[in-house]
Protein backbone atom coordinates (compact mmCIF):
# COMPACT_ATOMS: atom_id res chain seq x y z
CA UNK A 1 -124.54 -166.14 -5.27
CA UNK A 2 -123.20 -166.88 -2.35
CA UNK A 3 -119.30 -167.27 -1.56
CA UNK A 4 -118.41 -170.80 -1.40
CA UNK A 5 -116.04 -171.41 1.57
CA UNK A 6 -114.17 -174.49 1.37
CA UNK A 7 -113.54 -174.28 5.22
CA UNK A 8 -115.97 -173.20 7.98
CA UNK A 9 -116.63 -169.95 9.71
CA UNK A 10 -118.15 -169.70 12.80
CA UNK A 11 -121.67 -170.07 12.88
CA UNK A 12 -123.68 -166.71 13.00
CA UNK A 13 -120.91 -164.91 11.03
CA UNK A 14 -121.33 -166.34 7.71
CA UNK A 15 -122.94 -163.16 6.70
CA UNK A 16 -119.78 -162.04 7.07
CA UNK A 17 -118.83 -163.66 3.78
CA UNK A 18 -121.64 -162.26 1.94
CA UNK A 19 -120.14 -158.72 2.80
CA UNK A 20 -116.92 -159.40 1.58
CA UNK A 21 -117.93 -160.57 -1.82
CA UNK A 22 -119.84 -157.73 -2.26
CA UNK A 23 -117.46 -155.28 -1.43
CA UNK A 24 -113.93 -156.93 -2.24
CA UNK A 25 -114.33 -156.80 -6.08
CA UNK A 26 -114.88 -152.80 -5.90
CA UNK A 27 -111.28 -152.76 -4.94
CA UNK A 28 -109.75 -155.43 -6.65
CA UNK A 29 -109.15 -157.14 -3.21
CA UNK A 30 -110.61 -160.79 -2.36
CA UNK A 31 -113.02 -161.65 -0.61
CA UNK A 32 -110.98 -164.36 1.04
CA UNK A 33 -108.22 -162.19 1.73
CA UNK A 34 -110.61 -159.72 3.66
CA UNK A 35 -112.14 -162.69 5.82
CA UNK A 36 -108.71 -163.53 6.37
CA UNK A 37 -108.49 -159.92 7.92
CA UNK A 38 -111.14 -160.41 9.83
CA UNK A 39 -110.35 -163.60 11.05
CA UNK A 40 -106.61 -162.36 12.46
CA UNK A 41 -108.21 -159.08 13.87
CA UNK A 42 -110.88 -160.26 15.76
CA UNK A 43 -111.98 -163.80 15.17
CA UNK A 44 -114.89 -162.88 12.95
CA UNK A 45 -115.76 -160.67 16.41
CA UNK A 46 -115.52 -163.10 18.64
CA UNK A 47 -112.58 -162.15 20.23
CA UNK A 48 -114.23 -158.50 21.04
CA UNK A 49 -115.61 -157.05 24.42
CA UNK A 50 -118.75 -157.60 24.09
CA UNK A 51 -118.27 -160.08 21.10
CA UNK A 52 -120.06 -158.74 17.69
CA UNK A 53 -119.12 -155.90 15.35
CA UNK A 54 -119.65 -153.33 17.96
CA UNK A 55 -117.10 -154.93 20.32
CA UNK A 56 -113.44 -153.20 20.44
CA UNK A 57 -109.78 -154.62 21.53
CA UNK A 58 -106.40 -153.94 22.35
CA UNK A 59 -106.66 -152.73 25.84
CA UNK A 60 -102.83 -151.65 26.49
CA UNK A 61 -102.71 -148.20 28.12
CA UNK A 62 -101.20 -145.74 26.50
CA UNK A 63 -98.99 -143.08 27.61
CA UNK A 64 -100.02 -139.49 27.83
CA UNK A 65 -99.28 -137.42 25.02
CA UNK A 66 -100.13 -133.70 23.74
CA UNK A 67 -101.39 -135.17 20.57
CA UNK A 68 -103.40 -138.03 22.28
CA UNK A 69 -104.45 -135.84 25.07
CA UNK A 70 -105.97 -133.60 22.56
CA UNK A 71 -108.16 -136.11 20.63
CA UNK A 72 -109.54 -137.34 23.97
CA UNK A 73 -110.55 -134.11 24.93
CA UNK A 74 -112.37 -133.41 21.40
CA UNK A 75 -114.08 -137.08 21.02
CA UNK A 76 -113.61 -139.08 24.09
CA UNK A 77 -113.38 -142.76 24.13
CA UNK A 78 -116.20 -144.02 25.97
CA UNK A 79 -114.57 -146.13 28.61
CA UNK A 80 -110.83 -145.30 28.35
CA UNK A 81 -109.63 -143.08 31.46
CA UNK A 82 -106.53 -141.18 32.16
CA UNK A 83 -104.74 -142.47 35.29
CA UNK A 84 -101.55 -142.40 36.94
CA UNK A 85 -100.05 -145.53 36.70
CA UNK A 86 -97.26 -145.69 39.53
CA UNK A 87 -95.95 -148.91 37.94
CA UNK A 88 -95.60 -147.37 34.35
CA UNK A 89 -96.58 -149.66 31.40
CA UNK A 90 -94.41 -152.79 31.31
CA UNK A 91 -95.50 -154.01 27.94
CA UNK A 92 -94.43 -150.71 26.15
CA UNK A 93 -91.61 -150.96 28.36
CA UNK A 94 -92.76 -147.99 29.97
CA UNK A 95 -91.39 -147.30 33.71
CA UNK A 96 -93.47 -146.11 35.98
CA UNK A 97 -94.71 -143.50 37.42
CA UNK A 98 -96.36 -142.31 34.44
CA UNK A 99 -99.55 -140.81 33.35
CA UNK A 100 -101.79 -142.85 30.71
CA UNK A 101 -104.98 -143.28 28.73
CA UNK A 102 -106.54 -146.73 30.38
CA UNK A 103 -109.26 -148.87 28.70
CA UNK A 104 -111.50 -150.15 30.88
CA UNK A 105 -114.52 -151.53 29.15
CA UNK A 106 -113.68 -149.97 25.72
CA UNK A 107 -110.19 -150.83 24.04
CA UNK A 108 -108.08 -149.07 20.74
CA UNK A 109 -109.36 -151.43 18.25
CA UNK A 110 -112.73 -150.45 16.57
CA UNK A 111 -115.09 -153.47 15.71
CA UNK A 112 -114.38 -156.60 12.92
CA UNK A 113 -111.27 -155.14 11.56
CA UNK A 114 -109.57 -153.15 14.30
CA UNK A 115 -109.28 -149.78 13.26
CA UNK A 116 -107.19 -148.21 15.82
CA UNK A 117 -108.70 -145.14 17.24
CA UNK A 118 -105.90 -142.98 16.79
CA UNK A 119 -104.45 -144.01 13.42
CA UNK A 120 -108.49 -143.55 11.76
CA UNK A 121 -109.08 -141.40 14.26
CA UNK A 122 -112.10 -139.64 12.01
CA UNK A 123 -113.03 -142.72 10.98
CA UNK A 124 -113.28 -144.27 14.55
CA UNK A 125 -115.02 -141.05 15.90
CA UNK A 126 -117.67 -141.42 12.86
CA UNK A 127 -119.37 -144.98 14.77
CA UNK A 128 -118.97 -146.54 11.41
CA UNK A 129 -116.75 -149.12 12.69
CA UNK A 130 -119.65 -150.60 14.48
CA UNK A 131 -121.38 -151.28 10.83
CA UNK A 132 -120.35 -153.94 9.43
CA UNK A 133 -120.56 -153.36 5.79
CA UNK A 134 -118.75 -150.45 6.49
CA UNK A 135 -115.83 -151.16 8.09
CA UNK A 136 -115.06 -153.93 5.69
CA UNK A 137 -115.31 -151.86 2.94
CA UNK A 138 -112.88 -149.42 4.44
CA UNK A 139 -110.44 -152.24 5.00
CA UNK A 140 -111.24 -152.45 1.49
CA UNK A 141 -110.06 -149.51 0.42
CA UNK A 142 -106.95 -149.16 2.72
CA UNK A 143 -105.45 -152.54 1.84
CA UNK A 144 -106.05 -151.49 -2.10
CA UNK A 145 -104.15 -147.93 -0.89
CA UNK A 146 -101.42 -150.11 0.44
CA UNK A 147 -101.00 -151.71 -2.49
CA UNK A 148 -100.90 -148.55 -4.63
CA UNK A 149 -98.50 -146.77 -2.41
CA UNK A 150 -96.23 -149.73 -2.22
CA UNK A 151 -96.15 -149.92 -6.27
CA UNK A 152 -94.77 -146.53 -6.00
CA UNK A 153 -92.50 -147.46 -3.12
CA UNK A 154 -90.74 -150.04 -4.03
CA UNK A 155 -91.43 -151.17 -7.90
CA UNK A 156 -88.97 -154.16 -7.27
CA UNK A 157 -92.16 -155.98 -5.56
CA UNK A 158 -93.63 -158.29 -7.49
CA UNK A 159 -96.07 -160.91 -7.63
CA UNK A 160 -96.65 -162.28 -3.84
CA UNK A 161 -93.84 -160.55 -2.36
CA UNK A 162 -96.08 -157.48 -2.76
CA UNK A 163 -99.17 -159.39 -1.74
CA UNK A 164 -97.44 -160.06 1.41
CA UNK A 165 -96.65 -157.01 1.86
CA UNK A 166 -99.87 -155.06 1.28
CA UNK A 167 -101.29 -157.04 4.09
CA UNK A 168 -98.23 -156.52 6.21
CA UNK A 169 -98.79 -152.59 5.70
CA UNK A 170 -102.62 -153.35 7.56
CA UNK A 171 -100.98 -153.74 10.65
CA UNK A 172 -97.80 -152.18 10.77
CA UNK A 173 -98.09 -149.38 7.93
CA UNK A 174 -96.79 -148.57 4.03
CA UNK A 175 -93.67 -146.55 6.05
CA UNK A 176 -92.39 -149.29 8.26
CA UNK A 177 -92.79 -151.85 5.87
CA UNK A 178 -90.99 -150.10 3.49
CA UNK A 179 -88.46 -149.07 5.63
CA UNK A 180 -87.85 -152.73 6.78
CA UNK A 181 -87.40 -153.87 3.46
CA UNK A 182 -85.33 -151.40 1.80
CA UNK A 183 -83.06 -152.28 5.13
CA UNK A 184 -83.15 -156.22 4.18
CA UNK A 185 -85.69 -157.17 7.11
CA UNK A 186 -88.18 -159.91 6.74
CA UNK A 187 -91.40 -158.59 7.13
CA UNK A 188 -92.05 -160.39 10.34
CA UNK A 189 -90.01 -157.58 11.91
CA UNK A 190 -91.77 -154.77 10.89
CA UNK A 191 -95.24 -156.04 11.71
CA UNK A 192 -96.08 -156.04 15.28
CA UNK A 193 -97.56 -159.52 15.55
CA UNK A 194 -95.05 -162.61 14.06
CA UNK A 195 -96.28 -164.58 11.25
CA UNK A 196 -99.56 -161.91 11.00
CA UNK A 197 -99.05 -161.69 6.90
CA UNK A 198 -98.55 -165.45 6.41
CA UNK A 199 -101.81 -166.12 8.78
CA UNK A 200 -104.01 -164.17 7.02
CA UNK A 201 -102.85 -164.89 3.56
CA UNK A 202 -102.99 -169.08 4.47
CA UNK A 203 -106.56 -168.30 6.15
CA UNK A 204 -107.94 -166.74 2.88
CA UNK A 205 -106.34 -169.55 0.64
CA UNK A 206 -108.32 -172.32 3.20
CA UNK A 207 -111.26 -170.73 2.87
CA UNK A 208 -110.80 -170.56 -1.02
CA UNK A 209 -109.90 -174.10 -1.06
CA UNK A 210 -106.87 -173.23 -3.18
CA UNK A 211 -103.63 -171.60 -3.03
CA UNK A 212 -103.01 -167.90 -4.13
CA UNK A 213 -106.43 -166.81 -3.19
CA UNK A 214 -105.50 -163.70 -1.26
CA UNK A 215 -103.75 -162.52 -4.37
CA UNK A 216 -105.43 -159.13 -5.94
CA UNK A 217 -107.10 -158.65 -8.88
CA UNK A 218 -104.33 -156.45 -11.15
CA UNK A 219 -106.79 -155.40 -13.42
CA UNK A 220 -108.01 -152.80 -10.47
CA UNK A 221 -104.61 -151.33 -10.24
């Protein structure tokens, strides 16, 4: 059966939808709450050059680095180029001259749910992204690791505080989150966008049509 949305989703992604409730319940992770993902990362892939599944984002350069130099040279990025940048990189607050890794017609994010290149750098390399079952069902599978790994982290979190912070950990990671919160931070400073947990989670409970719909299911854990 197909999952009832109680708001609309762009038309042509809907089948979107159909993924998610196929592969959410392996890993005790909505279906709404993945759409909600989806719909912060990349606007169902709309937001992508070109706009679809296969499209990528995030096209900040990057500085050079040993490690990042290295996995360029084993699987290049089709479409990112190294260049000297004589005015640095003044939204990583990086002065110039420096040498970096540009996008040009490819970017860092990887398809629907912006895997970075770097940080699932196998995964990335793999062309998976570009499916879409499968890149939903490795969202899948790291917001469910998140989860797990924050259980152990920090036992104190409970209920939606750990919710919020599982989804937090999709964009910023388990370790900053954690760190952030043992220190007393709200979790809008340790993810890199403001409000990202709160969007997604409010997405997946419109969608639902009812609130606490992004919450897991705790018998998977």
């Amino acid at each position: 059966m197909a999952l009832r949305l109680a708001a609309p989703i762009p038309k042509g992604t809907e089948y979107l939808a159909d993924i998610c409730e196929a592969v959410g319940p392996k890993y005790g992770i909505s279906p709404y709450l993945l759409l909600g993902v989806c719909f912060a990362e990349s606007n169902y892939g709309l937001a992508l050059k070109p706009p679809g599944p296969a499209g990528s984002g995030d096209f900040i350069a990057r500085p050079c680095t040993p490690e990042r130099d290295k996995k360029m040279k084993d699987f290049p990025l089709p479409g990112v180029e190294r260049k000297v940048l004589p005015g640095g990189i003044p939204s990583r607050k990086i002065a110039g001259p420096c040498e970096a890794w540009v996008p040009t017609h490819t970017g860092w994010g990887c398809g629907l749910m912006q895997f970075d290149y770097e940080a699932h750098y196998e995964f990335c390399k793999s062309g998976a992204w570009k499916e879409p079952a499968a890149i939903i069902e490795q969202a899948a599978k790291l917001l469910s690791g998140n989860r797990k790994q924050l259980m152990k982290k920090m036992p104190s979190l409970k209920g939606t505080a750990l919710e919020h912070a599982m989804v937090a950990s999709y964009n910023a990671g388990v370790g900053r989150v954690t760190k952030f919160l043992t220190e007393g931070k709200k979790l809008d400073e340790a993810t890199f966008h403001p409000g990202y947990h709160t969007k997604i989670c409010n997405k997946a409970d419109a969608l639902a049509g009812k609130a606490g719909a992004f919450a897991c299911d705790e018998s998977k854990f």
